[in-house]
Each structure stands twice: as structure tokens, then as C-alpha cells.
N, C-alpha and C. Protein backbone atom coordinates (compact mmCIF):
# COMPACT_ATOMS: atom_id res chain seq x y z
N UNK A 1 7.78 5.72 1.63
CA UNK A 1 6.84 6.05 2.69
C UNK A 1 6.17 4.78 3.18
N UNK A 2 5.95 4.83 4.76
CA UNK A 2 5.30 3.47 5.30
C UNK A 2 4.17 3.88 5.62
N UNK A 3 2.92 3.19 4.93
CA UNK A 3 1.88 3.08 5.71
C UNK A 3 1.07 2.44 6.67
N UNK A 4 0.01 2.62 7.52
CA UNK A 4 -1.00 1.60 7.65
C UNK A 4 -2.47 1.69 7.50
N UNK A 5 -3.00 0.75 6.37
CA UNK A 5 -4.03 0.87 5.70
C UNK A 5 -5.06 -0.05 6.57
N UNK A 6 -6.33 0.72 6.79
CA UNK A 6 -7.50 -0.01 7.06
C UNK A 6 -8.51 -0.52 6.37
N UNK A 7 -9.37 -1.22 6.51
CA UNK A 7 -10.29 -2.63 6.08
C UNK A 7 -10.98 -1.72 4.96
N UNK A 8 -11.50 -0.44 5.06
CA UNK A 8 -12.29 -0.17 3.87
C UNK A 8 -11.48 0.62 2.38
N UNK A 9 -10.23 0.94 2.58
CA UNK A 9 -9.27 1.34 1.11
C UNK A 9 -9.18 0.17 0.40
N UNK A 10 -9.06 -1.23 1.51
CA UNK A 10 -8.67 -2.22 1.18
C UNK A 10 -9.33 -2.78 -0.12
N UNK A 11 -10.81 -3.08 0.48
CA UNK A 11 -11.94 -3.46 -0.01
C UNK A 11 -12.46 -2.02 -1.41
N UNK A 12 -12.09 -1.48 -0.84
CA UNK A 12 -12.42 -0.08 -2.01
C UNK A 12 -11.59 -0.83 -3.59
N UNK A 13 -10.46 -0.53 -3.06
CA UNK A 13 -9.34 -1.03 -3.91
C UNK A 13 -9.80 -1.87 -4.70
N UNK A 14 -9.56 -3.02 -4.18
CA UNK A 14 -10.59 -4.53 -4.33
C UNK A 14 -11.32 -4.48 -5.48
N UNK A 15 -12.54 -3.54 -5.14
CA UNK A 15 -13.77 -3.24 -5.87
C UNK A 15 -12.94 -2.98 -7.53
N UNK A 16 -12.25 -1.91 -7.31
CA UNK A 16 -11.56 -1.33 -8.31
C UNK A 16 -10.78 -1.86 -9.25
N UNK A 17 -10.16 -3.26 -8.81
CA UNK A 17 -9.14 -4.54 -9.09
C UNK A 17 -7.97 -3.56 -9.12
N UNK A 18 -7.70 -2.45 -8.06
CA UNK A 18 -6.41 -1.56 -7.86
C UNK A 18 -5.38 -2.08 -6.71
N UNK A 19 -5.75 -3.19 -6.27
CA UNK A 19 -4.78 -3.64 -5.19
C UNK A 19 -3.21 -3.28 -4.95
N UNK A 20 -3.08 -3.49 -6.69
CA UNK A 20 -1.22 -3.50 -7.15
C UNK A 20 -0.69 -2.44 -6.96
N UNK A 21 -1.37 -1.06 -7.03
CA UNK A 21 -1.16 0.37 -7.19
C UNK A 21 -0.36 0.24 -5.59
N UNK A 22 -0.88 -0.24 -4.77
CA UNK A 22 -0.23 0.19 -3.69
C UNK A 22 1.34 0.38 -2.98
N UNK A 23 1.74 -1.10 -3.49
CA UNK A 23 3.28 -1.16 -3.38
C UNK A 23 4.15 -0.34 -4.60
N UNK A 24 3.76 0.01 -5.14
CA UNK A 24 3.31 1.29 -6.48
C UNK A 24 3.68 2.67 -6.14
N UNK A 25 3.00 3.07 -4.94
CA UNK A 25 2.93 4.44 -4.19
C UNK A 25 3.98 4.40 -2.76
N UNK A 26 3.95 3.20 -2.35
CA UNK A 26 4.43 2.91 -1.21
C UNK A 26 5.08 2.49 -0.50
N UNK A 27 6.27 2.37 0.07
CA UNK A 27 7.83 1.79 -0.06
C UNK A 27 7.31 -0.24 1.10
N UNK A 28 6.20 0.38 1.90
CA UNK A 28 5.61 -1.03 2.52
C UNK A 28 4.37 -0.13 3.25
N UNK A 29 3.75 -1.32 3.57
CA UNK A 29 2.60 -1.93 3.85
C UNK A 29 1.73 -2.43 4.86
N UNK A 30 1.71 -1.86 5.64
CA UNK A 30 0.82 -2.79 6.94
C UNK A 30 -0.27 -2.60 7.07
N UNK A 31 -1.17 -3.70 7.90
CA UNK A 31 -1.99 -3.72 8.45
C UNK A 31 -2.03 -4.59 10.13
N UNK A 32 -3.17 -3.87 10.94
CA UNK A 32 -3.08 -4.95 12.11
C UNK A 32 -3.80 -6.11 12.13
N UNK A 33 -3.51 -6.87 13.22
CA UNK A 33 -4.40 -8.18 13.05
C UNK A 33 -5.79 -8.48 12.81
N UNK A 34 -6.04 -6.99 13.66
CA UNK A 34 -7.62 -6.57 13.67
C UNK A 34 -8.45 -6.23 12.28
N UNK A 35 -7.94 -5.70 11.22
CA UNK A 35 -8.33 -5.80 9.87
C UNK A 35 -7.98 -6.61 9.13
N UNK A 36 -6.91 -7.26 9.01
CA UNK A 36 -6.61 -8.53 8.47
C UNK A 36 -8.19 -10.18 8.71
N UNK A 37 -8.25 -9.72 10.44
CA UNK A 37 -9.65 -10.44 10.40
C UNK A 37 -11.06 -9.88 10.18
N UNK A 38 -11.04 -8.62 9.81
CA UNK A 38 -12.41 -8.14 9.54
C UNK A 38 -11.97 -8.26 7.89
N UNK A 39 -11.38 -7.85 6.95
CA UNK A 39 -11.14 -8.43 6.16
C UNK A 39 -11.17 -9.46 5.40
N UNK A 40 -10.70 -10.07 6.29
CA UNK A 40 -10.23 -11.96 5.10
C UNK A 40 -10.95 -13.01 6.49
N UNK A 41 -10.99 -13.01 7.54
CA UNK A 41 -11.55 -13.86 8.41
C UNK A 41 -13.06 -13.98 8.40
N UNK A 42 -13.55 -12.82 9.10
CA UNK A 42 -15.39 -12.37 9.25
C UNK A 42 -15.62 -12.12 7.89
N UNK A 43 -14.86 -11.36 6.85
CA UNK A 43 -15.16 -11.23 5.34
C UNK A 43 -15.39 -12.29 4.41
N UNK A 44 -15.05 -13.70 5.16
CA UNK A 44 -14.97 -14.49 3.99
C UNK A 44 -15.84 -14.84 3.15
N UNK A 45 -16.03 -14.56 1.97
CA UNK A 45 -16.97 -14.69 0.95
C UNK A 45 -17.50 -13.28 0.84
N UNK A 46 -17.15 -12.51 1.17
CA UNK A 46 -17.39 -10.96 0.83
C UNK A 46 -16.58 -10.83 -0.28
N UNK A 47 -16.64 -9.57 -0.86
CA UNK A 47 -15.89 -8.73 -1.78
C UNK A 47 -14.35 -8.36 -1.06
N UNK A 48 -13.76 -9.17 -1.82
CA UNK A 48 -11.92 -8.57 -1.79
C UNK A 48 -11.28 -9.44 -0.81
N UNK A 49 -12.09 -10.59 -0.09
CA UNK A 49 -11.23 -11.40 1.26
C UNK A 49 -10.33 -12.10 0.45
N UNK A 50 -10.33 -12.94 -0.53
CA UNK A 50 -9.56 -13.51 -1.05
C UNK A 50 -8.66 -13.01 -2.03
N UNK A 51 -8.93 -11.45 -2.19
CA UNK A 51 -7.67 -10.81 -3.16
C UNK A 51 -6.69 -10.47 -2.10
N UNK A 52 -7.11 -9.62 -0.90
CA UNK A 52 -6.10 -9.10 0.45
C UNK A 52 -5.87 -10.44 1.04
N UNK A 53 -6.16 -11.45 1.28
CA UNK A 53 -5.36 -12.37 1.96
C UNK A 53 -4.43 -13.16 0.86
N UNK A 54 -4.61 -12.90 -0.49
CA UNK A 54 -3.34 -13.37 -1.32
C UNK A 54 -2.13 -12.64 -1.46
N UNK A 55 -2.07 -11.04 -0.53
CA UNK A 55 -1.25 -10.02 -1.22
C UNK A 55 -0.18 -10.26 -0.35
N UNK A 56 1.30 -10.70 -1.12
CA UNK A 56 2.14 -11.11 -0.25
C UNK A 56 2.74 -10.06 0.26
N UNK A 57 3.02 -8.91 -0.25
CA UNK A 57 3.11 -7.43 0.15
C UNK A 57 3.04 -6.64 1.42
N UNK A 58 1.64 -7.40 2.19
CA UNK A 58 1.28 -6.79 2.83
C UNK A 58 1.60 -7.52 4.54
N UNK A 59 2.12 -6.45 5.20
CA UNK A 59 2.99 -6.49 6.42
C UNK A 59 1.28 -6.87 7.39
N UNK A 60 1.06 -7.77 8.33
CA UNK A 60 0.25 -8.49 9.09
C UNK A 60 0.62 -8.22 10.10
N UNK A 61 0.70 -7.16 11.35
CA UNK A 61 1.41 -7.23 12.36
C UNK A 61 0.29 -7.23 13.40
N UNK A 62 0.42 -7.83 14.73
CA UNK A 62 -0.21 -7.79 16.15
C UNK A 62 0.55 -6.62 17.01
N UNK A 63 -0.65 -5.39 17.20
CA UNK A 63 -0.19 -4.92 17.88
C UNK A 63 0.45 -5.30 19.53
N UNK A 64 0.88 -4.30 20.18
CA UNK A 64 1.27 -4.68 21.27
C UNK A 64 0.51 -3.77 22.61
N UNK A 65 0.47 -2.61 22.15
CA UNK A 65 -0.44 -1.76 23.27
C UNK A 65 -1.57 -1.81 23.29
N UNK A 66 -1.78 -2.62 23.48
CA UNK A 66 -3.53 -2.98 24.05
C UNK A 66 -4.54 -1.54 24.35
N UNK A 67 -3.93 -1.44 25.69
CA UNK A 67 -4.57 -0.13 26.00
C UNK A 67 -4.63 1.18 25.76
N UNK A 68 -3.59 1.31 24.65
CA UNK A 68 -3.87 2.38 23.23
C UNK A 68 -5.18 1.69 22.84
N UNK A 69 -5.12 0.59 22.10
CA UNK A 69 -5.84 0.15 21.12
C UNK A 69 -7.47 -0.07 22.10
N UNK A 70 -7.80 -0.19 23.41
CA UNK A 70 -8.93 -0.21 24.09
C UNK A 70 -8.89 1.25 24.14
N UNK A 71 -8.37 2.26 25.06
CA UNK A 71 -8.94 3.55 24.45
C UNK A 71 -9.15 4.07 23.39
N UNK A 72 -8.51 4.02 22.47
CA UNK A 72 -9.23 4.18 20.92
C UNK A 72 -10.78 3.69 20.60
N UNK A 73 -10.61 2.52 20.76
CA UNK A 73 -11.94 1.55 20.81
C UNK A 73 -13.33 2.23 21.29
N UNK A 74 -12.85 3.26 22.38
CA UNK A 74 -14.28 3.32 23.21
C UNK A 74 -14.68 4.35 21.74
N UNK A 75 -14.56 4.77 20.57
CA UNK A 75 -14.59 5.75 20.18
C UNK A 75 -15.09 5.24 18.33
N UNK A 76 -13.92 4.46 18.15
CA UNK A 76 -13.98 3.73 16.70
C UNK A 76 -14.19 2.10 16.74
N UNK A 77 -13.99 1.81 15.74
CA UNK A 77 -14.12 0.13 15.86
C UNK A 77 -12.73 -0.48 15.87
N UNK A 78 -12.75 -1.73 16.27
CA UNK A 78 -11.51 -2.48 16.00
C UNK A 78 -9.92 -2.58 15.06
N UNK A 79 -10.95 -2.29 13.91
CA UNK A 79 -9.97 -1.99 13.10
C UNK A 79 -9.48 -0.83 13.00
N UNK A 80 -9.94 0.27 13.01
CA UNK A 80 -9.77 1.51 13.20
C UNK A 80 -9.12 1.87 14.37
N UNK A 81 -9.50 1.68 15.58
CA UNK A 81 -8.04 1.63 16.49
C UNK A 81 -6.93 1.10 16.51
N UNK A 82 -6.88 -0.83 16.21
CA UNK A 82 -5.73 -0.95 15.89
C UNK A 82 -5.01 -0.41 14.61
N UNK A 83 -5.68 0.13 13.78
CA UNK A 83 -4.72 0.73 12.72
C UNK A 83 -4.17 2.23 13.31
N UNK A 84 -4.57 2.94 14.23
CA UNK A 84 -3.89 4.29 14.83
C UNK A 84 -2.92 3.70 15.82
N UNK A 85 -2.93 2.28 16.73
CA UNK A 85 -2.42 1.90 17.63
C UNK A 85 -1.18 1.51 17.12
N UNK A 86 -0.87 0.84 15.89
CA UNK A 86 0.03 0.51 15.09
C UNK A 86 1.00 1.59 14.17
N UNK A 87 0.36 2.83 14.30
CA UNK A 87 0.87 3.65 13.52
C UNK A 87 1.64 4.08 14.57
N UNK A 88 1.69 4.33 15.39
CA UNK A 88 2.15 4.40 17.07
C UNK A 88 3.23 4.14 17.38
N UNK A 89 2.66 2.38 17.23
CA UNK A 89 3.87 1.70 17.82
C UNK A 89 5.22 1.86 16.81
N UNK A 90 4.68 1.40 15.37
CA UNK A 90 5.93 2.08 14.58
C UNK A 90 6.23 3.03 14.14
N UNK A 91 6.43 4.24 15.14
CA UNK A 91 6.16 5.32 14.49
C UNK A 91 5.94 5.67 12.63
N UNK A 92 5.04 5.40 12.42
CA UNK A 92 4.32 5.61 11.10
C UNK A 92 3.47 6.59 10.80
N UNK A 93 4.18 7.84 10.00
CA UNK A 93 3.01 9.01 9.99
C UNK A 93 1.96 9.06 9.89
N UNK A 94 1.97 8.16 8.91
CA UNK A 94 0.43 8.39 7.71
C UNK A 94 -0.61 6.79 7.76
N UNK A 95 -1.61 7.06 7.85
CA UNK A 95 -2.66 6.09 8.29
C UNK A 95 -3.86 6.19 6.55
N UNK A 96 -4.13 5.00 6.41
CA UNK A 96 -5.14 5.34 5.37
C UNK A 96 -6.26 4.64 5.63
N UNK A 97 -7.28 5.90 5.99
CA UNK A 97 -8.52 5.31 6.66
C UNK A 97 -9.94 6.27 5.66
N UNK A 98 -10.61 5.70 5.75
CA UNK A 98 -11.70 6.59 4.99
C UNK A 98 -12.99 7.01 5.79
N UNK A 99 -13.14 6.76 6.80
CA UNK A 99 -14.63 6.80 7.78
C UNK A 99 -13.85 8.29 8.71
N UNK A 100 -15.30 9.09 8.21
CA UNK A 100 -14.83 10.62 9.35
C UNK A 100 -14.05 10.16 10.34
N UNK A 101 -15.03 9.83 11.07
CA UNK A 101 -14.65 9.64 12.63
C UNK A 101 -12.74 8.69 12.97
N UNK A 102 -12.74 8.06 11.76
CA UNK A 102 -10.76 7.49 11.65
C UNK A 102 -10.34 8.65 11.95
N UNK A 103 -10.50 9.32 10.57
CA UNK A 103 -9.80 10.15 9.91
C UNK A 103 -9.83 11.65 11.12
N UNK A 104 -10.96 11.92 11.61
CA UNK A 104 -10.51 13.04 12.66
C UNK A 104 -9.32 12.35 13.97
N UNK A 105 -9.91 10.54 14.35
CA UNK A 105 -9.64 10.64 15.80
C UNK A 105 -7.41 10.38 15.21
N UNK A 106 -7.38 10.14 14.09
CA UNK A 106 -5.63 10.57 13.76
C UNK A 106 -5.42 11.54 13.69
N UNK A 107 -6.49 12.99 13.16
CA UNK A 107 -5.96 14.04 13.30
C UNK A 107 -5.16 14.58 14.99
N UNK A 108 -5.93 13.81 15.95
CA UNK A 108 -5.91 14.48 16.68
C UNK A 108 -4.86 13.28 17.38
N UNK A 109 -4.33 12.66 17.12
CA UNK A 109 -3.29 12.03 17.14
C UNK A 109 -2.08 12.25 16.86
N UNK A 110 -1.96 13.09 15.60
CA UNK A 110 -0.98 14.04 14.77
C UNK A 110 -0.65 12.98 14.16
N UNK A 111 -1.43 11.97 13.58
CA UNK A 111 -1.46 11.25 12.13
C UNK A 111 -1.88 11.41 10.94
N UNK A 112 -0.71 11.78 9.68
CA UNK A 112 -1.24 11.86 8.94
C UNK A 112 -2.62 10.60 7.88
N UNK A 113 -3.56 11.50 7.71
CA UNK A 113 -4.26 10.56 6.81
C UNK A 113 -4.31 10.82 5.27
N UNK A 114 -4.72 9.49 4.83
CA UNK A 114 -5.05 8.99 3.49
C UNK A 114 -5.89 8.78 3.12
N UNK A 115 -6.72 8.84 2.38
CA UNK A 115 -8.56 7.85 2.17
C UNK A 115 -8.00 7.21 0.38
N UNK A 116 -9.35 6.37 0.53
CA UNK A 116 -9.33 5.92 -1.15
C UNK A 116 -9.09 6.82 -2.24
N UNK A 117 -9.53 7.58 -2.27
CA UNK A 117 -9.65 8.94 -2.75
C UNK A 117 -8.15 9.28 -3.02
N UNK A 118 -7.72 9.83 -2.19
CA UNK A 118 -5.93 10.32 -2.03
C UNK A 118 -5.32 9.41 -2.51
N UNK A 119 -5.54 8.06 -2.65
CA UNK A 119 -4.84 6.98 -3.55
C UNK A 119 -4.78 7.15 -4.61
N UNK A 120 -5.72 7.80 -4.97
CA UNK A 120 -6.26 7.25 -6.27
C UNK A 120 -5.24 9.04 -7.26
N UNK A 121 -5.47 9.98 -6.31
CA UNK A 121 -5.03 11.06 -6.68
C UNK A 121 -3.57 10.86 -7.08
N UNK A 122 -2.50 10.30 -6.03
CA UNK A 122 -1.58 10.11 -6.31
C UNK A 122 -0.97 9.45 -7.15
N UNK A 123 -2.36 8.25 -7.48
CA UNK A 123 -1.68 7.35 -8.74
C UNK A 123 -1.69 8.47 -10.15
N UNK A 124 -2.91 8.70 -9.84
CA UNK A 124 -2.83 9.80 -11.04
C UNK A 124 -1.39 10.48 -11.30
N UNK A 125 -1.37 11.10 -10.16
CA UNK A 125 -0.25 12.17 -10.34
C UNK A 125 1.06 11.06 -10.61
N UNK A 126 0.76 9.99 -11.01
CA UNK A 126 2.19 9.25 -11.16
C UNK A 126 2.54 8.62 -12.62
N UNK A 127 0.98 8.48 -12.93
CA UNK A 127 0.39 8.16 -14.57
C UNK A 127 0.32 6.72 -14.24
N UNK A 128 -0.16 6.42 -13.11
CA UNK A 128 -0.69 4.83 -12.70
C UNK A 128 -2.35 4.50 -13.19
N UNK A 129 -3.01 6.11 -13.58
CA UNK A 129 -4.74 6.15 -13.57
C UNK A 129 -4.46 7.08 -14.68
N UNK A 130 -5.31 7.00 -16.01
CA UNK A 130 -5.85 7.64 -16.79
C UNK A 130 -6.35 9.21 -16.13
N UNK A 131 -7.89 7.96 -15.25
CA UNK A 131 -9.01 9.05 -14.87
C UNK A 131 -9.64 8.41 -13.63
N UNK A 132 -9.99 9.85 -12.82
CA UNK A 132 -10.23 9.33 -11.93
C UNK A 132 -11.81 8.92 -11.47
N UNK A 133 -12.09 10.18 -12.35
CA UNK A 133 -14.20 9.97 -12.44
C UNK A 133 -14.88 8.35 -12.76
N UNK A 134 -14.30 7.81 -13.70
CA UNK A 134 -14.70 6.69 -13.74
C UNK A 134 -14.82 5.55 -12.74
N UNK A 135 -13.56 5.52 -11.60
CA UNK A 135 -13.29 4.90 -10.44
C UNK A 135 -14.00 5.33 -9.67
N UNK A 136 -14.80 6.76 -9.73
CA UNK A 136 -15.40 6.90 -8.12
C UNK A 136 -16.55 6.74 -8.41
N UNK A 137 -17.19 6.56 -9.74
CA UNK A 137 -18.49 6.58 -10.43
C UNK A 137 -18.94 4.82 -9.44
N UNK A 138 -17.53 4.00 -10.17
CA UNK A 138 -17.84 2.45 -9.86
C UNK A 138 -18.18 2.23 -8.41
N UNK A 139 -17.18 2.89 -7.53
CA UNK A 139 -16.91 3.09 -6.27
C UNK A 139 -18.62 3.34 -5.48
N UNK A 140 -19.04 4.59 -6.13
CA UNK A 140 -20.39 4.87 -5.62
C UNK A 140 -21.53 3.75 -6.03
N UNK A 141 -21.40 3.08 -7.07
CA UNK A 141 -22.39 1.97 -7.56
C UNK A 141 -22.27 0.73 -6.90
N UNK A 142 -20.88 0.65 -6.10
CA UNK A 142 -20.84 0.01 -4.91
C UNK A 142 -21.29 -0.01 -3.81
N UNK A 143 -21.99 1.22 -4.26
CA UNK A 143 -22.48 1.74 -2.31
C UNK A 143 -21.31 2.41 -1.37
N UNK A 144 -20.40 2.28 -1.90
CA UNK A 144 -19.17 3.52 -1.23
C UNK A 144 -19.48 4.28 -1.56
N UNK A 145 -19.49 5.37 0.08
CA UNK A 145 -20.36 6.68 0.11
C UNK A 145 -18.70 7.78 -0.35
N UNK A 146 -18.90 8.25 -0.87
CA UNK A 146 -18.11 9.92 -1.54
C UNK A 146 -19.11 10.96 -1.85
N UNK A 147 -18.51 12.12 -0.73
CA UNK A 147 -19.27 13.04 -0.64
C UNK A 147 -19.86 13.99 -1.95
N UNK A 148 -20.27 14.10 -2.32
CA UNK A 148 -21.00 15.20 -3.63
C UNK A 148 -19.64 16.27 -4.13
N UNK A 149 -19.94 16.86 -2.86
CA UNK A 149 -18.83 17.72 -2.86
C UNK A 149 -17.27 17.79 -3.32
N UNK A 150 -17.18 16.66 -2.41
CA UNK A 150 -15.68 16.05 -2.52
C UNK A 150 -15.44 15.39 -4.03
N UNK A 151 -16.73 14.89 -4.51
CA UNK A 151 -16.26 14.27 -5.78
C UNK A 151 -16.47 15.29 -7.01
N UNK A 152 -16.81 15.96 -6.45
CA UNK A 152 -16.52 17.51 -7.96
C UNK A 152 -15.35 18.39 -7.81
N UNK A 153 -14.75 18.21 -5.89
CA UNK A 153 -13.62 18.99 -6.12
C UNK A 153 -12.53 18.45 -6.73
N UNK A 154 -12.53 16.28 -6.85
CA UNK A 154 -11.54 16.08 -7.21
C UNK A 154 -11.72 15.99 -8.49
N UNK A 155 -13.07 15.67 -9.47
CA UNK A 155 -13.25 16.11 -10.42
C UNK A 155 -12.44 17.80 -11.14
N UNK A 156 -12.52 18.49 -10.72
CA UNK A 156 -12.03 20.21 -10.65
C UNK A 156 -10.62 20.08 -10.48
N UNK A 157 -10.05 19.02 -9.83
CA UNK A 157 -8.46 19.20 -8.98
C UNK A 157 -7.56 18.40 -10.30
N UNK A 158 -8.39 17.39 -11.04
CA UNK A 158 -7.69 16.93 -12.29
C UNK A 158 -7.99 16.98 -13.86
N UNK A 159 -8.99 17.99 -13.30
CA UNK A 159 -9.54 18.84 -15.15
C UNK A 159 -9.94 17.54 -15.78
N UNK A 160 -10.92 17.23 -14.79
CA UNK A 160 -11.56 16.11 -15.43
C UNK A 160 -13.64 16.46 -15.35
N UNK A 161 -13.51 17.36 -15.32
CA UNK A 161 -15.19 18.26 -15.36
C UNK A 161 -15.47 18.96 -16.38
């Protein structure tokens, strides 16, 4: 399966030191130029710029439809459009974005989505993760927001409550 992952799984990941899991789950890898520089460019000296700009893994592409990627824009941010604009251009189902507003404006794209979360599920389901409570515990002490809700259903979803 091909994805394209945006700036905050990235950095989630990161947090997690789960970077590796990905080529793990995932036959390749992209991102657009536009998170690559919110990432590792404007990020530098943040959390995770220098783990994602070491990952040789990961596919760096410039989109080409602009004006996909400006109508998107009026709506999400940079990265977040070029990551739907790119899923596009190569036809690529599945998008892994974690901010509502991604994650609806692909629904309505007929892109499938991913969040940190769903990563993390699948590693499970692969025996890549023990557990998953512990990761979203860290995740939230990061200040990565996971909904209440959402984190007792996945708590409940791996008989880990």
C-alpha cells in the first residue's frame, strides 16, 4: 500500500521514536515538498526535523497542480493540501493526516484516511506494538490532542482497559 503522510504523524511518530514502523506497514512513502519544509526546514530545531530529514525511505515529491493545491489551501494549510493534492496526482488512496478538518476535506475527496492512531493500531495488529495505551499516554504528555473518547474506544478495541 502507498501512502501520503503529513507533518503531524510524522512528528507524532518522532515523539514515539516509531519512525521505522512505517516502511513496516507500508510498501512506500511520500510526502510533498510542502511538509518536508514545515517539517525539517521551518522545524529546524523542533522535535523530529532531524529524524524525518534522515529517513531515506521517504519519497519527497513537488507537486504539480498548483491549483488543486491553492483550492485546497483556501480551507487547510499548506501541508495539508499539498498532501491531498499529491494523493491526486498519484492516484494514492489513502492519506495520513490527523487534524479534523484534513481528515474530513479527503473524505470528501474520496480519500482514504489514516491518523497516528490507525498506525499505531495496525502495528499492533502486526505484533510491531506490545501496547498501545502507553504510546498515547506519551503522545498526550506531548500535548498531542486525542480525543477522550477515541482513546477509550481504542483502549476497548485492543482489550487493553
Amino acid at each position: 500500500m502507498k501512502v501520503v503522510i503529513n507533518t503531524s504523524p510524522l512528528i507524532s511518530l518522532s515523539l514515539l521514536e516509531m519512525l521505522d514502523i512505517l516502511p513496516k506497514l507500508f510498501d512506500e512513502i511520500y510526502i510533498p515538498n510542502a511538509v518536508f519544509q514545515e517539517a525539517v526546514v521551518l522545524g529546524k530545531g523542533k522535535y523530529g526535523s532531524v529524524e524525518i530529514e534522515k529517513l531515506t525511505w521517504l519519497k519527497i515529491v513537488k507537486i504539480t497542480n498548483t491549483d488543486l493545491r491553492d483550492s485546497i489551501s483556501i480551507s487547510l494549510d499548506y501541508g495539508e493540501a499539498e498532501v491531498l493534492t499529491l494523493a491526486k496526482e498519484l492516484a494514492i488512496d489513502t492519506v495520513i493526516i490527523d487534524e479534523y478538518a484534513g481528515r474530513r476535506y479527503a473524505k470528501m475527496l474520496d480519500i482514504n484516511v489514516m491518523g497516528t492512531l490507525g498506525i499505531l493500531l495496525k502495528a499492533k495488529e502486526m505484533n510491531l506494538v506490545k501496547q498501545i495505551k502507553p504510546l498515547m499516554e506519551l503522545l498526550v504528555r506531548h500535548k498531542r490532542y486525542i480525543n477522550r473518547e477515541l482513546f477509550e474506544k481504542i483502549l476497548t478495541l485492543t482489550g487493553e482497559i
